[in-house]
PDB file of N, CA and C in Angstrom:
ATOM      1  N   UNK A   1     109.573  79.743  94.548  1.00  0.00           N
ATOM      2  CA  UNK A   1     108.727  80.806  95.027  1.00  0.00           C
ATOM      3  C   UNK A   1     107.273  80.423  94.773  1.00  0.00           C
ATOM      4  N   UNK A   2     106.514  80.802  95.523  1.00  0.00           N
ATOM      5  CA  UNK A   2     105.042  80.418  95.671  1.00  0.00           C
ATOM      6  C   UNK A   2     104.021  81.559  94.896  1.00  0.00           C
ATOM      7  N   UNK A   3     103.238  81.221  94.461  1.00  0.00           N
ATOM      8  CA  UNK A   3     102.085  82.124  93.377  1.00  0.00           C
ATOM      9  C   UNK A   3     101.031  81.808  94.249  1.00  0.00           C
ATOM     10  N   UNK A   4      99.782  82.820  93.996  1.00  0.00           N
ATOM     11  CA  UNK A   4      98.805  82.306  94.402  1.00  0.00           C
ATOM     12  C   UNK A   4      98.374  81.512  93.970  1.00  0.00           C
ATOM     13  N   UNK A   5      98.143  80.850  92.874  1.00  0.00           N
ATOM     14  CA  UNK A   5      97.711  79.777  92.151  1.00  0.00           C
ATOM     15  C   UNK A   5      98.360  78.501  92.417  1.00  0.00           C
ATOM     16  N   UNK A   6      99.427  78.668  93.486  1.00  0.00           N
ATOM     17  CA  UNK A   6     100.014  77.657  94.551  1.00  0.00           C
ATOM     18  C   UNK A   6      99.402  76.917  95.885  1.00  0.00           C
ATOM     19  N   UNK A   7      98.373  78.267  96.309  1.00  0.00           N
ATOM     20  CA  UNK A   7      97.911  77.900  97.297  1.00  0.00           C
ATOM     21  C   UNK A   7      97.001  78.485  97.499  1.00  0.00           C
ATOM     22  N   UNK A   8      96.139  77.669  98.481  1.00  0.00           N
ATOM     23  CA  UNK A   8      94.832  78.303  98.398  1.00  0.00           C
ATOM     24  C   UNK A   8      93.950  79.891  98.702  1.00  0.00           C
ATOM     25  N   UNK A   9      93.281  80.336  98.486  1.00  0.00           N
ATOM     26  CA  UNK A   9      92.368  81.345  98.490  1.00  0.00           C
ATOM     27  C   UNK A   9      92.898  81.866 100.205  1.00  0.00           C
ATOM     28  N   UNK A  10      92.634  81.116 101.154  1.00  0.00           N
ATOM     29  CA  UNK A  10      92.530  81.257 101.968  1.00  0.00           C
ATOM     30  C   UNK A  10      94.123  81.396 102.483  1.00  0.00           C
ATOM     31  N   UNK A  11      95.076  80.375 102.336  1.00  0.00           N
ATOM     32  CA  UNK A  11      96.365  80.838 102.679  1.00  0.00           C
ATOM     33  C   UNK A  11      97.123  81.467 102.292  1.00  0.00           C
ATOM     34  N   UNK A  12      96.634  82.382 101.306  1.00  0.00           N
ATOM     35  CA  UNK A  12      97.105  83.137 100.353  1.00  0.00           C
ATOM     36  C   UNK A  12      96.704  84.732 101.307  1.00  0.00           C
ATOM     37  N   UNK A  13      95.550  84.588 101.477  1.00  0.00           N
ATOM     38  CA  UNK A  13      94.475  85.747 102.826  1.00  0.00           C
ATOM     39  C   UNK A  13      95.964  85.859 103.394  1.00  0.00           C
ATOM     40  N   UNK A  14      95.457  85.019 104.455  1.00  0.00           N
ATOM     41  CA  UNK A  14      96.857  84.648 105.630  1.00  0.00           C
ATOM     42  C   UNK A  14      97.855  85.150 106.026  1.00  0.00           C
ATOM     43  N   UNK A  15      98.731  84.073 104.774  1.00  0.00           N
ATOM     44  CA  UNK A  15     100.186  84.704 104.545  1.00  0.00           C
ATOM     45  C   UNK A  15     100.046  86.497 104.173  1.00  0.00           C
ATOM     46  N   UNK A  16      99.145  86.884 103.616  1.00  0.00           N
ATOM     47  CA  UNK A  16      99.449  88.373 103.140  1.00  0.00           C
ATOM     48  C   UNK A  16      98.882  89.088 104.884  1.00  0.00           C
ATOM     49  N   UNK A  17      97.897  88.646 105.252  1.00  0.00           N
ATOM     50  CA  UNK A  17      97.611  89.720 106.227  1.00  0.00           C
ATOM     51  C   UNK A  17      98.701  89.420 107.553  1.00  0.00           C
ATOM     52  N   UNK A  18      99.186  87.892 107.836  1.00  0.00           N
ATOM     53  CA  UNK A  18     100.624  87.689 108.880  1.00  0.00           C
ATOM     54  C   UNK A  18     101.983  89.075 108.013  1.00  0.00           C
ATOM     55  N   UNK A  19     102.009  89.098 106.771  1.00  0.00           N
ATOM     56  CA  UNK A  19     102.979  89.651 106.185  1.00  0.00           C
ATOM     57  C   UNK A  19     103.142  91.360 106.812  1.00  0.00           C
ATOM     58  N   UNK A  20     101.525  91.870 106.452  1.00  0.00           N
ATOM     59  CA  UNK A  20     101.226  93.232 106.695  1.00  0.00           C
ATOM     60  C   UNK A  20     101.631  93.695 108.035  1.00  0.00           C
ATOM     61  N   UNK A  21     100.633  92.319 108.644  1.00  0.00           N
ATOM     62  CA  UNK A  21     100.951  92.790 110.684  1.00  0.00           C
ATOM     63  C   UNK A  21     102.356  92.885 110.744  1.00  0.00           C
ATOM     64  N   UNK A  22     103.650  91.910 110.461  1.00  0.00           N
ATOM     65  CA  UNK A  22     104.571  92.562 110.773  1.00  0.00           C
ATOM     66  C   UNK A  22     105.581  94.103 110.228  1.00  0.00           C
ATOM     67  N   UNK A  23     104.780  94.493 109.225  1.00  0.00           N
ATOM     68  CA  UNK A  23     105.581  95.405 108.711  1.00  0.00           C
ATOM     69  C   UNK A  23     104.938  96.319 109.661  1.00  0.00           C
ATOM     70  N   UNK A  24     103.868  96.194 109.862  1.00  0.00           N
ATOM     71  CA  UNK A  24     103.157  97.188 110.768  1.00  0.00           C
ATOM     72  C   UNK A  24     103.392  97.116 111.891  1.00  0.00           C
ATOM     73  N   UNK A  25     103.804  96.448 112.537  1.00  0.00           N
ATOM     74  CA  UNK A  25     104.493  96.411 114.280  1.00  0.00           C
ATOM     75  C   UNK A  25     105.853  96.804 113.864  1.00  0.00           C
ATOM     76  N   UNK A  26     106.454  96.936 112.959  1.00  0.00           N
ATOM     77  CA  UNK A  26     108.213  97.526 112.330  1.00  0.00           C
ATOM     78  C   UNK A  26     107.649  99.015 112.466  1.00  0.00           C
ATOM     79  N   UNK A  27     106.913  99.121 111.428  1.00  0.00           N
ATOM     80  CA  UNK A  27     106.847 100.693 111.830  1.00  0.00           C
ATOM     81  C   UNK A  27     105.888 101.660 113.071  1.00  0.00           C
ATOM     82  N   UNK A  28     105.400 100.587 113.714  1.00  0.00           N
ATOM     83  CA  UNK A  28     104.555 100.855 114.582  1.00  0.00           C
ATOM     84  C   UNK A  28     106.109 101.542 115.932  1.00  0.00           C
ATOM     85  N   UNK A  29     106.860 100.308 116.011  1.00  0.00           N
ATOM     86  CA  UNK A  29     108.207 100.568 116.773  1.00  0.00           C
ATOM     87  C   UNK A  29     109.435 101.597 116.323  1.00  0.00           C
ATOM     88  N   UNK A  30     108.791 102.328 114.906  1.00  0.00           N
ATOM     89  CA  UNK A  30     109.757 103.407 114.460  1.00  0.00           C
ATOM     90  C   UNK A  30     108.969 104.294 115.104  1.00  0.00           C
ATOM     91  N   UNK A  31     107.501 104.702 114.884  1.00  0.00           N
ATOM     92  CA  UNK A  31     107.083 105.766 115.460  1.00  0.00           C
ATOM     93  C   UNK A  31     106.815 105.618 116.950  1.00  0.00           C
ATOM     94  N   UNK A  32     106.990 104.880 117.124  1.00  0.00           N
ATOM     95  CA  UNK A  32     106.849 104.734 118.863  1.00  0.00           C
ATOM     96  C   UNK A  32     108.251 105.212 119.561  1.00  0.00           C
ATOM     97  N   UNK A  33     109.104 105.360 118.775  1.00  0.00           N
ATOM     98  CA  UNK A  33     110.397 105.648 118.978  1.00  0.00           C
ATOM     99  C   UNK A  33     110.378 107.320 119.019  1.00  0.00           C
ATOM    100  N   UNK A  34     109.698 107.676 117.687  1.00  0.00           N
ATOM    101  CA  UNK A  34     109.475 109.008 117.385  1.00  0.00           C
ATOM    102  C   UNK A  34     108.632 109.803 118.967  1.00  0.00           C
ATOM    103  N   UNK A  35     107.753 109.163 119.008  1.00  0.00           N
ATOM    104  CA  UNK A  35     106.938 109.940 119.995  1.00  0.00           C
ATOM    105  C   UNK A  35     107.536 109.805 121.368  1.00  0.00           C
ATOM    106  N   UNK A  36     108.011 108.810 121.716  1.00  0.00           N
ATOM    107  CA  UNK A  36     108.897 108.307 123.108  1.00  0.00           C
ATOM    108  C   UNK A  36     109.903 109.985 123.342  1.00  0.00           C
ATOM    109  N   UNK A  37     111.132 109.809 121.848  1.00  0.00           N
ATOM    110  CA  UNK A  37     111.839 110.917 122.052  1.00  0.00           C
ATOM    111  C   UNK A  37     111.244 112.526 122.148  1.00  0.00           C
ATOM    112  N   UNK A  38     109.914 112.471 121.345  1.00  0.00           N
ATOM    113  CA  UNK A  38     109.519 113.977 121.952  1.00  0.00           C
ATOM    114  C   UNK A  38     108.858 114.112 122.737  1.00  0.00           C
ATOM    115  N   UNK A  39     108.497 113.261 123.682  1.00  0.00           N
ATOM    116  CA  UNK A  39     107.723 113.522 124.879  1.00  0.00           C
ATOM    117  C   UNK A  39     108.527 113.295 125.865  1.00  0.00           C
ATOM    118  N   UNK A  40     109.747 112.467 125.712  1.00  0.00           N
ATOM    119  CA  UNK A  40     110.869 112.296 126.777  1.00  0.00           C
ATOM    120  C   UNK A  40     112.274 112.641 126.608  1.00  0.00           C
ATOM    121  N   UNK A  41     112.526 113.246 125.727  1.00  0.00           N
ATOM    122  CA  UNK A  41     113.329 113.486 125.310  1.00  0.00           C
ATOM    123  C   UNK A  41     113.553 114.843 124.209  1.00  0.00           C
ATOM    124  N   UNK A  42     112.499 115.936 124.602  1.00  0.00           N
ATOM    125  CA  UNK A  42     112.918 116.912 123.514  1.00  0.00           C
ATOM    126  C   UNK A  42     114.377 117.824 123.342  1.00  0.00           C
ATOM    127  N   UNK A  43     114.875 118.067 124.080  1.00  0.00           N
ATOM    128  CA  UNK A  43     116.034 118.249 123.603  1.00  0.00           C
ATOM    129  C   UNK A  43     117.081 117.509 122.564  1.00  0.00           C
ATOM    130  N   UNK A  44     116.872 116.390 123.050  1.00  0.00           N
ATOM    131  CA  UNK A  44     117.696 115.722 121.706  1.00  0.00           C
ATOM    132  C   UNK A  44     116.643 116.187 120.351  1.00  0.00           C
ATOM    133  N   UNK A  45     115.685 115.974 120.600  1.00  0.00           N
ATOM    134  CA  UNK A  45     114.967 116.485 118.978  1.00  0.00           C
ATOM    135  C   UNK A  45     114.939 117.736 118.615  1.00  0.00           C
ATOM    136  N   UNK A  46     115.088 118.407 119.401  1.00  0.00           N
ATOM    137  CA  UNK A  46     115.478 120.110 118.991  1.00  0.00           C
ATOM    138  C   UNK A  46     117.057 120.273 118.490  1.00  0.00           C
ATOM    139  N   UNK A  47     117.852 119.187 118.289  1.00  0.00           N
ATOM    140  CA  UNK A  47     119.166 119.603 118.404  1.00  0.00           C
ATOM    141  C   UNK A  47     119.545 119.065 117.197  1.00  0.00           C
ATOM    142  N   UNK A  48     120.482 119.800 116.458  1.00  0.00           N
ATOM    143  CA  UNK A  48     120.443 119.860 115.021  1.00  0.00           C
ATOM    144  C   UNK A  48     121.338 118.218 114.640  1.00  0.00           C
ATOM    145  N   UNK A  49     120.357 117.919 113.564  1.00  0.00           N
ATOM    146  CA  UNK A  49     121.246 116.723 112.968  1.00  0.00           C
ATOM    147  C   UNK A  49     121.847 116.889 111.869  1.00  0.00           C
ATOM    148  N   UNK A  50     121.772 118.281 110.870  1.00  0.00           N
ATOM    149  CA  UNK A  50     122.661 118.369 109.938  1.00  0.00           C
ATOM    150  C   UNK A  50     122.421 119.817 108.893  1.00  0.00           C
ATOM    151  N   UNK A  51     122.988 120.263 108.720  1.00  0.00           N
ATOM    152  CA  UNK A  51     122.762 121.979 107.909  1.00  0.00           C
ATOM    153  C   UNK A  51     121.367 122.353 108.582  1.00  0.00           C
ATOM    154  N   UNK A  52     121.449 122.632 109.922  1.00  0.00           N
ATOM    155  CA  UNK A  52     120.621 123.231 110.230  1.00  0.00           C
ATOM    156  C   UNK A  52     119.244 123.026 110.871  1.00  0.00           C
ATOM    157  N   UNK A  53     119.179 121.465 110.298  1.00  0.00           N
ATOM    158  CA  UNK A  53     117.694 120.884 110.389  1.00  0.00           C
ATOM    159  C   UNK A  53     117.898 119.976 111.909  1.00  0.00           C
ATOM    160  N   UNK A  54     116.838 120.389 112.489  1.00  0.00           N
ATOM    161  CA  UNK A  54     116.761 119.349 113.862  1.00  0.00           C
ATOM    162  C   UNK A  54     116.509 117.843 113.674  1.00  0.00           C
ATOM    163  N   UNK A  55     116.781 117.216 114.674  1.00  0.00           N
ATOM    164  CA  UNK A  55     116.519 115.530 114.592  1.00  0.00           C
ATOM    165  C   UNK A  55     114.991 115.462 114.090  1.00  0.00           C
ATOM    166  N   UNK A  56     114.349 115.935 114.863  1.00  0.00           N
ATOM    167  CA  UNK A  56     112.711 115.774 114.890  1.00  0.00           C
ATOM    168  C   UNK A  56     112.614 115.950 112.775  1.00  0.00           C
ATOM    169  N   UNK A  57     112.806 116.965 112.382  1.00  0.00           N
ATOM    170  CA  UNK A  57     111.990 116.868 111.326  1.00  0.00           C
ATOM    171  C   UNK A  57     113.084 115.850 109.883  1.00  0.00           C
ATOM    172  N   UNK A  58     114.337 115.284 110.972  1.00  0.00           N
ATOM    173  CA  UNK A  58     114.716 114.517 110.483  1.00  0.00           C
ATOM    174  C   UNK A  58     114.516 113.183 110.198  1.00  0.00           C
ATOM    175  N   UNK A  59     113.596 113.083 111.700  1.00  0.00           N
ATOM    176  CA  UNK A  59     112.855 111.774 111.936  1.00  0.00           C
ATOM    177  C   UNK A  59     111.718 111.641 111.364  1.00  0.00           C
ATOM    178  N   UNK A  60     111.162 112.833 111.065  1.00  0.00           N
ATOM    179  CA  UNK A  60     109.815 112.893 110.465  1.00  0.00           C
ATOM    180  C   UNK A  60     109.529 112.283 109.226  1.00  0.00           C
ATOM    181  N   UNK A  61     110.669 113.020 108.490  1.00  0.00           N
ATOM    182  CA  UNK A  61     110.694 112.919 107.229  1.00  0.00           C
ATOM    183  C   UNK A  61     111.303 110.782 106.910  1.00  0.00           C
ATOM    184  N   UNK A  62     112.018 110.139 108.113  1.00  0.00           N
ATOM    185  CA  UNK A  62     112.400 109.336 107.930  1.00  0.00           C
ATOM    186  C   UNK A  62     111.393 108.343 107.975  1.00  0.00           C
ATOM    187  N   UNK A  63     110.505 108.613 109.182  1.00  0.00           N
ATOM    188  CA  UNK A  63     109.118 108.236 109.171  1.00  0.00           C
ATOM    189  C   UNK A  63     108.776 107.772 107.779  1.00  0.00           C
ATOM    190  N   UNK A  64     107.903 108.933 106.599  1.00  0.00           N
ATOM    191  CA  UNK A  64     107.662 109.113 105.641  1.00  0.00           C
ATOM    192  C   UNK A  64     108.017 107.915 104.607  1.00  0.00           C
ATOM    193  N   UNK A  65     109.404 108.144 104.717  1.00  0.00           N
ATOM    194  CA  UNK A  65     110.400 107.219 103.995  1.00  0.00           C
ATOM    195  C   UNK A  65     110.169 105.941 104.152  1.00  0.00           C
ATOM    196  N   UNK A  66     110.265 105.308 105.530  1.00  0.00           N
ATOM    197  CA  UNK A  66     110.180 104.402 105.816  1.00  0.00           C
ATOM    198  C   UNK A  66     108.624 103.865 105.533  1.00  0.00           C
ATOM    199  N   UNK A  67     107.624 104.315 105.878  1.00  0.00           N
ATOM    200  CA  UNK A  67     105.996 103.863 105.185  1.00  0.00           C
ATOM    201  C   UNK A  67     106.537 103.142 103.922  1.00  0.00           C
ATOM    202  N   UNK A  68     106.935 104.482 102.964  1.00  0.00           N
ATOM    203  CA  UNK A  68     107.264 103.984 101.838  1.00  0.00           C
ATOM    204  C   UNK A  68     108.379 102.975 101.104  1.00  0.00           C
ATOM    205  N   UNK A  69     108.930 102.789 101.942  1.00  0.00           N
ATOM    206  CA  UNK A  69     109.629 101.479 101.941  1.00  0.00           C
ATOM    207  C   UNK A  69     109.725  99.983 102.269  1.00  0.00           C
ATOM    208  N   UNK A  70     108.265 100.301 103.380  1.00  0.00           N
ATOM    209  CA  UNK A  70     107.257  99.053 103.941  1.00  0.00           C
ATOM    210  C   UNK A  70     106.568  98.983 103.165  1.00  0.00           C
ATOM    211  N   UNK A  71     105.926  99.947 102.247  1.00  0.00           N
ATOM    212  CA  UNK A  71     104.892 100.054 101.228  1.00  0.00           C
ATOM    213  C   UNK A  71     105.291  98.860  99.674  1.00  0.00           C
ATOM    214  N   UNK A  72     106.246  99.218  99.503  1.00  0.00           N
ATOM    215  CA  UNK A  72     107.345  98.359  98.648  1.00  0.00           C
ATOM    216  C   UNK A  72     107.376  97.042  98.951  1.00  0.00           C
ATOM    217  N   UNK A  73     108.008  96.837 100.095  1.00  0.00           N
ATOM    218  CA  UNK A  73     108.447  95.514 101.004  1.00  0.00           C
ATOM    219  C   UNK A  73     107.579  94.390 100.686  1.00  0.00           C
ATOM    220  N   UNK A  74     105.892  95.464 100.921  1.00  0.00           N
ATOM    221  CA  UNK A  74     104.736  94.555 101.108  1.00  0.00           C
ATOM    222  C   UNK A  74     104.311  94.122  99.945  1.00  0.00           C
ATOM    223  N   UNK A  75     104.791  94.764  98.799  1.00  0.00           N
ATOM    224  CA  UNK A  75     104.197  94.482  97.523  1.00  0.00           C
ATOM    225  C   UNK A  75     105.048  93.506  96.873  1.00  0.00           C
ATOM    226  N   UNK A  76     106.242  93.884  97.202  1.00  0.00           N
ATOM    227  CA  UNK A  76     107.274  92.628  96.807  1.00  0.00           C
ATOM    228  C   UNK A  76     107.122  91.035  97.242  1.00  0.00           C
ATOM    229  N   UNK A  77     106.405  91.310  98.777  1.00  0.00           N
ATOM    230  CA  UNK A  77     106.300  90.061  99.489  1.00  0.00           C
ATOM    231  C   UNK A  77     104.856  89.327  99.295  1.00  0.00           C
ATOM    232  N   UNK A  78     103.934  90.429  99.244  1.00  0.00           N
ATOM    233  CA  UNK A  78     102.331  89.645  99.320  1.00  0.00           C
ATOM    234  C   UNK A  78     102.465  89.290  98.168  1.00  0.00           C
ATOM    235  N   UNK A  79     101.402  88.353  97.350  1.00  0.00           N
ATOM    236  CA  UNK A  79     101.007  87.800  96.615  1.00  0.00           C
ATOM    237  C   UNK A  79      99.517  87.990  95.778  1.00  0.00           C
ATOM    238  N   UNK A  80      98.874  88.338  94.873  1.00  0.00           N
ATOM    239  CA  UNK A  80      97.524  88.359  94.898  1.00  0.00           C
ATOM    240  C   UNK A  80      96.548  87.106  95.030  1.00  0.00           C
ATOM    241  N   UNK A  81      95.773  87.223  95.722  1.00  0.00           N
ATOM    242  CA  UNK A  81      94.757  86.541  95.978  1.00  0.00           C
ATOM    243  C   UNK A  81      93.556  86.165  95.018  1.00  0.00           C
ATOM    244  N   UNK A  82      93.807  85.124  94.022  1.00  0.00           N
ATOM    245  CA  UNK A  82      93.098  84.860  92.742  1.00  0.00           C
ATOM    246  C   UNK A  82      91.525  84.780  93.173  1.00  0.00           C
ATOM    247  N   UNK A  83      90.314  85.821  93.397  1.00  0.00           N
ATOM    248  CA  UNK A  83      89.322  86.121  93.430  1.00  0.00           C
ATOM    249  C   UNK A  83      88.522  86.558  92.224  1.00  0.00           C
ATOM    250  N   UNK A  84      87.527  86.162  91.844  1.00  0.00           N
ATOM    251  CA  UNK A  84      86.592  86.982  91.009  1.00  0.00           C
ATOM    252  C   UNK A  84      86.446  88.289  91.130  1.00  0.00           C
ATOM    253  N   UNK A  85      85.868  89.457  90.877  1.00  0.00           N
ATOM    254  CA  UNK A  85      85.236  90.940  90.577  1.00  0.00           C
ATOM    255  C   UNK A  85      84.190  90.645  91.322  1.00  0.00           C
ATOM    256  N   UNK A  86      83.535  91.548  92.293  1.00  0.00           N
ATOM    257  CA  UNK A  86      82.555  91.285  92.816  1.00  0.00           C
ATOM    258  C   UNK A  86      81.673  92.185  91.869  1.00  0.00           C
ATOM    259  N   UNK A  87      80.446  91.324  91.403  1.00  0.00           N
ATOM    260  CA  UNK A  87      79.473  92.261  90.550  1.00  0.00           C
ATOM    261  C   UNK A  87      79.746  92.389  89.038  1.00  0.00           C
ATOM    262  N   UNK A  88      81.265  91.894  88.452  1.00  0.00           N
ATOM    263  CA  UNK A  88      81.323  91.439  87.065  1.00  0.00           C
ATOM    264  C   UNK A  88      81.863  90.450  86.996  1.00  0.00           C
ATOM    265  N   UNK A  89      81.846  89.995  85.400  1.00  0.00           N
ATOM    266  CA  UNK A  89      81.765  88.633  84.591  1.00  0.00           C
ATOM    267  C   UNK A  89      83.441  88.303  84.860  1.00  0.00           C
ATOM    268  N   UNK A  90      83.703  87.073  85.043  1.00  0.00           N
ATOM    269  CA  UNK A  90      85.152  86.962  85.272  1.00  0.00           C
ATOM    270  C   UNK A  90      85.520  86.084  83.971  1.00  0.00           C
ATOM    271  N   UNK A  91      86.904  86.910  84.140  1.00  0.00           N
ATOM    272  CA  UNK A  91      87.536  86.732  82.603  1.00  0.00           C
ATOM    273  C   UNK A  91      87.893  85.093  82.120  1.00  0.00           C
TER     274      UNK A  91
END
């Protein structure tokens, strides 16, 4: 496994911001999914997915979930980028 102190300043940038864009086109294609079905599809989102609760605020909430599970993903996967403090003394 690779550290930043593996590689440089710059491919370290890189790899983390290639990493981000795809989690972000993942969930870019969950909510694009979301909005597709309620603008083309509201009936299925009005229609209950379980004790009561409709798809929609099932999806919503999955939404939510899912950020936070890309949120994770990304922290597990990026790396920090060994930079100084801008404006203090480095350790």
């Amino acid at each position: 496994m690779l550290y930043a102190g593996d590689m440089s300043s710059a491919h370290a940038t890189a790899k983390n911001a290639r990493i981000g864009m795809i989690l972000f086109l993942i969930y870019l294609a969950f909510y694009a999914g979301f909005v597709y079905l309620s603008a083309f599809d509201a009936a299925f989102m009005a229609s209950h997915a379980f004790a009561g609760i409709n798809v929609a605020v099932v999806y919503g909430f999955g939404l939510i979930a899912a950020a936070f599970v890309l949120a994770l993903v990304y922290l597990t996967l990026c790396h920090p980028v060994d930079e100084p403090a801008r404006g203090g003394p480095t350790p």
